[in-house]
Protein backbone atom coordinates (compact mmCIF):
# COMPACT_ATOMS: atom_id res chain seq x y z
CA UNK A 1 5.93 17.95 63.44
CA UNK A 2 2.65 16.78 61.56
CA UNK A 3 3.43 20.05 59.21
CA UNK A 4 7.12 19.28 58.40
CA UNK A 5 6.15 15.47 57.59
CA UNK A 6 3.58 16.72 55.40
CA UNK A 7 5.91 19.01 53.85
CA UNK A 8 8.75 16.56 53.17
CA UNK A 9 5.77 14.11 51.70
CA UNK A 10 5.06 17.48 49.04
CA UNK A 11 8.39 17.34 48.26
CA UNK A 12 9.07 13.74 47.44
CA UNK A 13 5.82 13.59 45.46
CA UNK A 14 7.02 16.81 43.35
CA UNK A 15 10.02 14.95 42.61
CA UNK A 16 8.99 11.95 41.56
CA UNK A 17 5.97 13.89 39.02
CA UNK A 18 9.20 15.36 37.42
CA UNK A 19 11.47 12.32 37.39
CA UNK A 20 8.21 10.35 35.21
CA UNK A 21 7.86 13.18 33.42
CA UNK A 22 11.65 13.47 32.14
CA UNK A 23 11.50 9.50 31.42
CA UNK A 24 8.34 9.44 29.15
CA UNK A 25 10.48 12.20 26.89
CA UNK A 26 13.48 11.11 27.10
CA UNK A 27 15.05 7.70 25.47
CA UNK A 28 16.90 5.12 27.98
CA UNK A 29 20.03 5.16 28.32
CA UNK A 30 22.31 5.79 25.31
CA UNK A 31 19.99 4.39 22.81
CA UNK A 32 20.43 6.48 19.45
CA UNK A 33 16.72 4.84 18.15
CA UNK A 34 14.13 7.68 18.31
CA UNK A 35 11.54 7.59 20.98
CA UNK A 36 7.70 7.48 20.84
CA UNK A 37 5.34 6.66 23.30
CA UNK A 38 4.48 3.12 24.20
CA UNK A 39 1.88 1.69 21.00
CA UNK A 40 1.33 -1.64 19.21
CA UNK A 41 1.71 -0.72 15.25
CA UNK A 42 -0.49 -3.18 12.93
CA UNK A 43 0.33 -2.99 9.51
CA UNK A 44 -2.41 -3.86 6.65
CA UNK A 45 -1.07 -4.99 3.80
CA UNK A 46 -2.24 -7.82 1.33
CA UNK A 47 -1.75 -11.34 -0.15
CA UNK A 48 1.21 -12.76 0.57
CA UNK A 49 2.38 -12.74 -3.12
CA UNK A 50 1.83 -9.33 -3.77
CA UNK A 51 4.30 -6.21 -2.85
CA UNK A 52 2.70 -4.92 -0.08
CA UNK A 53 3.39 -7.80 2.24
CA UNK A 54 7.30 -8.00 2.01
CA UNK A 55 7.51 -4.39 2.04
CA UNK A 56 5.08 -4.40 5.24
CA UNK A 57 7.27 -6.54 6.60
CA UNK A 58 10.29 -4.57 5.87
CA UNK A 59 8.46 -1.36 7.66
CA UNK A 60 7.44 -3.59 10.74
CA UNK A 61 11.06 -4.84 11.33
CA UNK A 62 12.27 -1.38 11.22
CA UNK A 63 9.76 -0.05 13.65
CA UNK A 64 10.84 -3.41 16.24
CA UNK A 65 14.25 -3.26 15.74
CA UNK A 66 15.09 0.64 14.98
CA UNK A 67 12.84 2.37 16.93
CA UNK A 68 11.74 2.65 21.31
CA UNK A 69 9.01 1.54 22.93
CA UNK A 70 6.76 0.30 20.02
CA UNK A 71 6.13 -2.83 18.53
CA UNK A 72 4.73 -3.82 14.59
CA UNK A 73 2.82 -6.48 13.24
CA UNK A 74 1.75 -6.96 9.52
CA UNK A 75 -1.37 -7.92 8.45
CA UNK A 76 -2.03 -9.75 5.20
CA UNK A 77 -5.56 -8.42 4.05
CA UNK A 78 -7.82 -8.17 0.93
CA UNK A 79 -6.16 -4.86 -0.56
CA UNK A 80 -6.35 -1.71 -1.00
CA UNK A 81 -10.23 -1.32 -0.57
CA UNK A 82 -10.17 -3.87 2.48
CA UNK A 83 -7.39 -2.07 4.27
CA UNK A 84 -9.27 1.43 4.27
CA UNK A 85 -11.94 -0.38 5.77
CA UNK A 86 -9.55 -1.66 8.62
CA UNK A 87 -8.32 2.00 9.24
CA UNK A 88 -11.65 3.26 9.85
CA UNK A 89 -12.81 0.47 12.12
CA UNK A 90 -9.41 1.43 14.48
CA UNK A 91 -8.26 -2.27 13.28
CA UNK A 92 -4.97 -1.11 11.61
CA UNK A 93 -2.77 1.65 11.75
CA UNK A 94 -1.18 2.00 9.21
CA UNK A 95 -1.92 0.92 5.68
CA UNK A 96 -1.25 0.10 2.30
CA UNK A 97 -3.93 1.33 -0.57
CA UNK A 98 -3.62 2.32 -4.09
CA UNK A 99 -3.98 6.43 -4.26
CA UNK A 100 -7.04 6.24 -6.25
CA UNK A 101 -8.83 4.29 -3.53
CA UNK A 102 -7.56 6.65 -1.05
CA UNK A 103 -8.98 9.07 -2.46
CA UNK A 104 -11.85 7.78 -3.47
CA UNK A 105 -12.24 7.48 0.50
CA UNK A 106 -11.68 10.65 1.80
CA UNK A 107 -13.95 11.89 -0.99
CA UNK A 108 -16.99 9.64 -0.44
CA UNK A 109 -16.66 8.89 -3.88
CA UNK A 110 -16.04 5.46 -6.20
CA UNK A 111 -16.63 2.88 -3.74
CA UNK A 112 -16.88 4.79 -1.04
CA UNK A 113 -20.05 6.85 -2.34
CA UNK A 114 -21.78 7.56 0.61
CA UNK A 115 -19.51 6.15 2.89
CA UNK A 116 -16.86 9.07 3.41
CA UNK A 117 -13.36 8.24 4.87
CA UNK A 118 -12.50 10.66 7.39
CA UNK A 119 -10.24 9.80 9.82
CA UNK A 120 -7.20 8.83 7.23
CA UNK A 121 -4.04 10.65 6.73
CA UNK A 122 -1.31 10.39 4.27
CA UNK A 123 2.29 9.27 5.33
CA UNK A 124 4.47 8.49 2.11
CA UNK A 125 4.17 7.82 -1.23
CA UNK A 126 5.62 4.20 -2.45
CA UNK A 127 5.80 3.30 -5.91
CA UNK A 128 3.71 2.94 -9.34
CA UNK A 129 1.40 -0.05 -9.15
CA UNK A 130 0.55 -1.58 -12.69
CA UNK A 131 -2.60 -3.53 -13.86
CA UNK A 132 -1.31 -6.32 -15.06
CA UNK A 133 -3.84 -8.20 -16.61
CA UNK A 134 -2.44 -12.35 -17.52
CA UNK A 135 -3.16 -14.80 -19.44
CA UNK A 136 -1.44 -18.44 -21.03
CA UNK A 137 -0.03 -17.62 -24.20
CA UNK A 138 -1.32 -20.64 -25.83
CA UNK A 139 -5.01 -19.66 -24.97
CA UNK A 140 -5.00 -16.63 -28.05
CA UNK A 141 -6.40 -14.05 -25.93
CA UNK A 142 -4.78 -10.81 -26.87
CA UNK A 143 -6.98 -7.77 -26.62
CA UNK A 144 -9.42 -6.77 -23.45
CA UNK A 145 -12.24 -7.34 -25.35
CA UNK A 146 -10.98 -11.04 -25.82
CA UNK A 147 -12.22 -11.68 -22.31
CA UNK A 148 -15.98 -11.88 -23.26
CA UNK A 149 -17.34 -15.40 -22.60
CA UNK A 150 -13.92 -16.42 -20.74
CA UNK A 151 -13.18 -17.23 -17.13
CA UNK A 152 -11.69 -13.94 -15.47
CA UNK A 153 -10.21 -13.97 -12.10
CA UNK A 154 -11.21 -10.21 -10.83
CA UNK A 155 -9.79 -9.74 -7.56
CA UNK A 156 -10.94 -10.07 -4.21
CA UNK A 157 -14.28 -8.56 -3.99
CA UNK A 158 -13.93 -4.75 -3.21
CA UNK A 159 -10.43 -4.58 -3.55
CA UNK A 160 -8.66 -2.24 -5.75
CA UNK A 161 -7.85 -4.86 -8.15
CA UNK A 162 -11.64 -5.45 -8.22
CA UNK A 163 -12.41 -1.79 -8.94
CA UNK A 164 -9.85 -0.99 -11.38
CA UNK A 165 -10.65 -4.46 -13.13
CA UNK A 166 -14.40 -3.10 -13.43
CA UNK A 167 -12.96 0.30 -15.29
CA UNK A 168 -11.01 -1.84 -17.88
CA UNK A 169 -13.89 -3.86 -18.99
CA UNK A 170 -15.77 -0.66 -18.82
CA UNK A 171 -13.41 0.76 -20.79
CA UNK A 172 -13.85 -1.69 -24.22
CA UNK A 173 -17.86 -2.15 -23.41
CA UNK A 174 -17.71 -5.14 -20.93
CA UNK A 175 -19.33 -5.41 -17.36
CA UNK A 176 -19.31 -8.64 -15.21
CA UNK A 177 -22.16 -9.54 -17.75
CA UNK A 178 -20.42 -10.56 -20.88
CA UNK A 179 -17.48 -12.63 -18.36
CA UNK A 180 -17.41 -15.40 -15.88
CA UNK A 181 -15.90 -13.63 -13.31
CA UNK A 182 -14.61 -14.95 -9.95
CA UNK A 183 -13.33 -12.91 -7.33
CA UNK A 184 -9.81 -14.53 -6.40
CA UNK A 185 -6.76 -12.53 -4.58
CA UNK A 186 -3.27 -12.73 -6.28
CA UNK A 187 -2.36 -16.56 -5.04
CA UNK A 188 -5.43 -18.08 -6.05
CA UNK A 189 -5.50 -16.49 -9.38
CA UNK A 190 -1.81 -17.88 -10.03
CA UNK A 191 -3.32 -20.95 -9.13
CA UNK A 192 -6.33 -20.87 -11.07
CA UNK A 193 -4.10 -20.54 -14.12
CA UNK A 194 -1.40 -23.24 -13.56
CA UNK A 195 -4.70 -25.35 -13.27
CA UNK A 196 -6.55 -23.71 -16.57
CA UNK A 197 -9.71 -23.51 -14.32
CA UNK A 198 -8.94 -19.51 -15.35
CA UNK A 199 -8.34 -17.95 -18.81
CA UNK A 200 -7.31 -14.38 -17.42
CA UNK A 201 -6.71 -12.87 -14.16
CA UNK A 202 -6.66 -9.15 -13.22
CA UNK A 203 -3.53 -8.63 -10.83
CA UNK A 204 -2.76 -4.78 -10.08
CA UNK A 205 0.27 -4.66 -8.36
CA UNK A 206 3.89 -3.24 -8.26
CA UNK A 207 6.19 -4.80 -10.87
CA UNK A 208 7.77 -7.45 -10.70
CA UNK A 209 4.45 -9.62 -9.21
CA UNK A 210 5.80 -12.58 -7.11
CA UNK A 211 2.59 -14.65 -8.37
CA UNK A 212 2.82 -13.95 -11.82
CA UNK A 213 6.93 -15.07 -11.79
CA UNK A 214 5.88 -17.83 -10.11
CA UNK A 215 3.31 -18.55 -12.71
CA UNK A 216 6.00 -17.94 -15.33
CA UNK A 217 8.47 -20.19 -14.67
CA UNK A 218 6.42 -22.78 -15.72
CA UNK A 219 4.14 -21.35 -17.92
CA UNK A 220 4.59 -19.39 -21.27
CA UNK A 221 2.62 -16.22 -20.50
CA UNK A 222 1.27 -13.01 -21.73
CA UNK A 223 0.17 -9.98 -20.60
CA UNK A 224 -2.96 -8.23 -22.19
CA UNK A 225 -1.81 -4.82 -23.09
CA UNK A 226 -4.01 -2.17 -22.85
CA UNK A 227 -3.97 0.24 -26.23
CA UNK A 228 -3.26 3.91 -25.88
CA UNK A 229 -6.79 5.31 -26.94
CA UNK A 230 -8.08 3.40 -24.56
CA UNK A 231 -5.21 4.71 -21.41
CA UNK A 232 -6.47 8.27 -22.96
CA UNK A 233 -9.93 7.96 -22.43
CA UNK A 234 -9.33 6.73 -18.62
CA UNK A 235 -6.73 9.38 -17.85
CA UNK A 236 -9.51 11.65 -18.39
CA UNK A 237 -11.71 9.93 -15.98
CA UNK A 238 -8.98 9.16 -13.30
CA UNK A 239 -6.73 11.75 -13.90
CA UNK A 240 -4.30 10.13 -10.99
CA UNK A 241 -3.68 6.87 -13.54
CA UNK A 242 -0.02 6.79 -15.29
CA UNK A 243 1.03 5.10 -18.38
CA UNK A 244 3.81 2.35 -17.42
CA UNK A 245 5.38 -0.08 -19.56
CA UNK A 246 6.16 -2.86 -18.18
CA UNK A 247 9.65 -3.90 -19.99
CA UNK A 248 10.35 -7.26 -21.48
CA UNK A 249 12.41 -10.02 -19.51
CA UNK A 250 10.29 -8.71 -16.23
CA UNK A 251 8.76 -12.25 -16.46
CA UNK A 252 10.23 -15.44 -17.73
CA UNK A 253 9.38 -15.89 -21.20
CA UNK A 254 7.82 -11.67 -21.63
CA UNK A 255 9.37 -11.38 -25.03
CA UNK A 256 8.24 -7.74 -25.60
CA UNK A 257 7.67 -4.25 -23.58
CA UNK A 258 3.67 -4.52 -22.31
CA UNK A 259 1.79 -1.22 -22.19
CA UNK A 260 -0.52 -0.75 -19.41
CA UNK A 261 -1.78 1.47 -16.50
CA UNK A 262 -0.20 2.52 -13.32
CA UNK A 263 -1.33 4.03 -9.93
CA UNK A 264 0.61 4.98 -6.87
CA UNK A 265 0.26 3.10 -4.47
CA UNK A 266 0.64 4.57 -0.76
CA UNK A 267 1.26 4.57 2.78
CA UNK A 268 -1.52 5.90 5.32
CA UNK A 269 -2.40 6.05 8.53
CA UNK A 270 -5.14 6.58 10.78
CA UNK A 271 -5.22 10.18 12.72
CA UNK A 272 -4.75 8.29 15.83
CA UNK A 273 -1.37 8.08 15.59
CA UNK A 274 0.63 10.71 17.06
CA UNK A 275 2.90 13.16 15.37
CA UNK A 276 5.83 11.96 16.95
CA UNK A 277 5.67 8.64 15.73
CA UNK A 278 5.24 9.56 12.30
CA UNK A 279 8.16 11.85 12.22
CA UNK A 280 10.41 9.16 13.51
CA UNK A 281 9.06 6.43 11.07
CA UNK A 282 10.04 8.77 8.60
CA UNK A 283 12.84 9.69 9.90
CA UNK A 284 13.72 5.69 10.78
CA UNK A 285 12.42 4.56 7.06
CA UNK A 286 15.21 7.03 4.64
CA UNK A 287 17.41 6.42 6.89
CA UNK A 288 17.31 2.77 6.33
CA UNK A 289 15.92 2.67 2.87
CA UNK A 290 18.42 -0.67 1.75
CA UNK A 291 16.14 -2.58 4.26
CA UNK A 292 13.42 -1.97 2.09
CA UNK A 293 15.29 -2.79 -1.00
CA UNK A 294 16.45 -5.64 0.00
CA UNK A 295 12.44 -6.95 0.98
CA UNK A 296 11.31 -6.30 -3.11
CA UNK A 297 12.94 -4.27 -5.86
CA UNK A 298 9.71 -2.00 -5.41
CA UNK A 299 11.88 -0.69 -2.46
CA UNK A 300 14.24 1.13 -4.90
CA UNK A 301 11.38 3.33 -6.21
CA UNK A 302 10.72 4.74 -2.60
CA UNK A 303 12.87 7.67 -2.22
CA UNK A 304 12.78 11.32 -1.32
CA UNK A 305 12.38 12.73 -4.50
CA UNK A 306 8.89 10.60 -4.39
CA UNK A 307 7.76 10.70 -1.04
CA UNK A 308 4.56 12.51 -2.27
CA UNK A 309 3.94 11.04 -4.80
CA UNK A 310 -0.07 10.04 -5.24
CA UNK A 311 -0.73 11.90 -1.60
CA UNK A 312 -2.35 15.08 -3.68
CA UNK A 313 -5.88 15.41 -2.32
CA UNK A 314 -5.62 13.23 0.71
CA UNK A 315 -5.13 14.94 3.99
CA UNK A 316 -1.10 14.94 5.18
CA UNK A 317 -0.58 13.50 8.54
CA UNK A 318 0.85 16.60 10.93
CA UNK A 319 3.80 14.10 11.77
CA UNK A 320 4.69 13.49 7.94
CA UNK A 321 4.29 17.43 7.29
CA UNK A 322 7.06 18.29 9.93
CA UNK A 323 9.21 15.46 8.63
CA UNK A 324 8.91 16.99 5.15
CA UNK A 325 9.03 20.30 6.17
CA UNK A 326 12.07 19.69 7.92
CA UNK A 327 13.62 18.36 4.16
CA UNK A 328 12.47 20.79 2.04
CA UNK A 329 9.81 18.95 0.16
CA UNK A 330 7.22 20.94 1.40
CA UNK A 331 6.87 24.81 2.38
């Protein structure tokens, strides 16, 4: 008797091992969302006036309302620099960054010299992020090399902005020396130039900038172009920057086409996250790419055709390789 019990109790225990198992694979009921294991998705993105904040947003309502068993929050943060920082700290999991600082990362290079990146992986490429650097027309300042002696809003220290802002002054002879800098995210620098407490601020970001259009519909502004021979000589230092125009009418009162720099900017993730998810993000995100249209007009530039765009050099997450694998972008 004591050996049929123990048998039966074999049984139900076998059964019950393969009924969990087929429920952790397979979604409830006759849900079409894509299933993933149970996780809690933080987004880092930036200041709220920026581009990486609505379009975080956008990305966290798809992953809460499109997709099983996971839930997203988004993070405003200090940038591109301060959002690597989160990834490798296991305080984020996924991330916006500018490719050049993503790079910079995994390399140990730039400012991460020393201080090598490793556990980041690449997930999709977004769109082209201009240095826009702004200024009141009425204050004269037309040329980089105008900025000596004035008050320059730089970014938040060790952001992107911050970085790329020390390569442009580089670029005409200037260092922190010859300006009175202040290290002020996108809001604040608005701000700082609505109250003329700023002459210039540095604000690298997709196009249109809600901060600067704010800042332009009640101020005549102008944005400091940045000369071709100039563009040439840092192409051949940061071979991943991009000449953009930025056309006139972006910004109320831009009478003319501004010529400036652009970088990618792109999504990443920490290795933590499994493959599965990633392939379903992906899979959720182009399948629902009005969503993120809708959140900025930098939503229109994410597409297949530019998925991998500014991911060259940066390790490809195994869960975005399958999902472009599986659409021919990749081999």
């Amino acid at each position: 008797m004591k050996k049929g019990m123990g048998v039966i109790v074999l049984l139900v225990t076998l059964c019950l091992l393969f009924v969990g198992c087929g429920n952790k694979s397979t979604p409830s009921g006759n849900s079409d969302k894509p299933a993933v294991e149970n996780k809690f998705i933080s987004i880092a993105t930036g200041g709220v006036t920026g581009v990486y904040y609505p379009l975080g947003g956008a990305f966290s309502t798809l992953i809460n309302n499109k997709m099983e068993n996971v839930k997203s929050s988004v993070e405003t943060t200090g940038g591109s620099v301060a959002n690597i920082n989160l990834l490798q700290k296991k305080e984020a999991e996924l991330a916006f960054s500018a490719s050049s600082v993503v790079f910079d990362a995994v390399k140990g290079e730039g400012t991460f010299a020393g201080k090598k990146v490793d556990n980041i992986r690449a997930i999709l490429g977004l769109y082209p992020e201009a240095v826009q650097i702004v200024t009141l027309a009425d204050l004269g300042i037309t040329s980089v090399k105008d900025l000596k002696n004035k008050k320059v809003a730089v970014g938040d220290m060790g952001s992107g902005t911050e970085v790329m802002a020390r390569e442009i002054l580089s670029l005409y002879g200037l260092s922190y020396n010859d300006i009175n800098e202040d290290f002020l995210g996108f809001g604040e620098a608005s701000t700082g130039l609505k109250d003329r407490t700023m002459n210039a601020a540095f604000i690298w970001a997709g196009v249109p900038t809600a901060g600067i259009m704010d800042l332009a519909a009640q101020n005549k502004i102008a944005l400091i172009e940045i000369d071709k021979d100039h563009i040439d000589k840092l192409t051949q230092k940061l071979p991943y920057c991009t000449v953009m125009k930025i056309p006139a009418n972006t910004y109320k009162g831009l009478d003319k086409d501004a010529t400036t720099v652009a970088i990618p900017a792109v999504l990443v993730g920490s290795d933590d996250l499994s493959a599965d998810f990633v392939y379903n993000f992906l899979k959720t995100v182009f399948a629902n790419l009005d969503l993120l249209q809708q959140a900025h007009a930098r939503g229109k530039d994410i597409s297949k055709n530019t998925a991998l765009d500014g991911l060259a050099g940066i390790p490809l997450h195994p869960g975005a390789e399958k999902f472009y694998k599986e659409i021919g972008l990749i081999k």
